[in-house]
Protein backbone atom coordinates (compact mmCIF):
# COMPACT_ATOMS: atom_id res chain seq x y z
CA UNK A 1 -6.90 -6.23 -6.20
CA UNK A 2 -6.25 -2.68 -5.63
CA UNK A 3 -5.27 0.03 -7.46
CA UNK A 4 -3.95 3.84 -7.54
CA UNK A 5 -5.28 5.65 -10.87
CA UNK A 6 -3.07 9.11 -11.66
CA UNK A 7 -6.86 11.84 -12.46
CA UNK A 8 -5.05 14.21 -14.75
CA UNK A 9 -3.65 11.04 -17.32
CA UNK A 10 -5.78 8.12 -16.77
CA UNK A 11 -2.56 6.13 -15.58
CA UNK A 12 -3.61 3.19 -13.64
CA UNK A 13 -0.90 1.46 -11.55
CA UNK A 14 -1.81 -1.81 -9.56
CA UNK A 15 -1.23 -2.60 -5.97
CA UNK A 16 2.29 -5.25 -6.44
CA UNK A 17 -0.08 -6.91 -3.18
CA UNK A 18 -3.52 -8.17 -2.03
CA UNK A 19 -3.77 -7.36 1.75
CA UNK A 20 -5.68 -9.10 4.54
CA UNK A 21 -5.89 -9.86 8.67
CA UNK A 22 -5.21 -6.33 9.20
CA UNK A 23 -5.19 -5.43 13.18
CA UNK A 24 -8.97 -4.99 14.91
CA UNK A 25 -7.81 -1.53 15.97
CA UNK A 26 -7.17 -0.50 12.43
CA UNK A 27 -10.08 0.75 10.26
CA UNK A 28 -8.78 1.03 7.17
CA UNK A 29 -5.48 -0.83 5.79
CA UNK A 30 -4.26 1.11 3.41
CA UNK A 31 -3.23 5.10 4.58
CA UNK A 32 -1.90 8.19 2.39
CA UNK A 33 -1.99 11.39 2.25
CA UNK A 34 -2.39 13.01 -1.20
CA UNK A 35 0.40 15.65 -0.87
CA UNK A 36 2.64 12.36 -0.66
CA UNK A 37 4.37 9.51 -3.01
CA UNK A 38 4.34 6.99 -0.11
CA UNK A 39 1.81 4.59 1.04
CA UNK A 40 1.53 2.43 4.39
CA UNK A 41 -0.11 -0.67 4.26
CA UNK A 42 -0.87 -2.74 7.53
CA UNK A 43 -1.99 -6.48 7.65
CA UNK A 44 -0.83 -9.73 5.59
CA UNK A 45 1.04 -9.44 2.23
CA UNK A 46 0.24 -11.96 -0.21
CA UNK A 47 -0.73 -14.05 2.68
CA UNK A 48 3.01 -14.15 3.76
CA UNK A 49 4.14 -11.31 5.90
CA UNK A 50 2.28 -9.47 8.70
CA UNK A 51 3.39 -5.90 9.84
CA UNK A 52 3.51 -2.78 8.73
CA UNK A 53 5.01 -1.78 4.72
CA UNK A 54 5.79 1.50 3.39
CA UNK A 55 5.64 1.69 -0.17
CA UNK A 56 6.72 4.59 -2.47
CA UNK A 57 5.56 5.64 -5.78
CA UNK A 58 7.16 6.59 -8.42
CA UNK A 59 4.23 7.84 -10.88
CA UNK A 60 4.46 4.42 -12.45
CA UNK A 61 4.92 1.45 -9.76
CA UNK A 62 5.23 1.17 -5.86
CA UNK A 63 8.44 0.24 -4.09
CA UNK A 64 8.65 -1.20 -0.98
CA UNK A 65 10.62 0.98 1.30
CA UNK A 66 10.41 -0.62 4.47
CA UNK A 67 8.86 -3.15 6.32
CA UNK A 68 8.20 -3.43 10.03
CA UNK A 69 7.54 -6.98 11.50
CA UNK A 70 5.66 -7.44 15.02
């Protein structure tokens, strides 16, 4: 289980996922950049679907945006 944690209030939002069997070639599965609300996750959702899922975030809780399937 995962987690983004807001540093100026303490607010801790959970990942709405657990991810796994990400691609050899990637390194790390989760990617952001701090200037941004979104989040790209690559690998298996929930053990369900495997691709690539943008996420955005709302200051509260993550919506998926869009999802691209291999």
């Amino acid at each position: 289980m995962a987690a983004a944690i807001d540093a100026r209030s303490g607010h801790v939002a959970m990942f709405p996922f657990t991810v796994s069997d990400w691609p050899l070639t990637v390194s790390e599965p989760l990617s952001y950049r701090v200037d941004s609300c979104f989040l790209q996750v690559q690998g298996r959702l929930n053990e369900q679907a495997t691709g690539v899922h943008v996420y955005r975030f709302d200051g509260q809780h993550f919506h998926l945006r869009e999802a691209v399937r291999p």
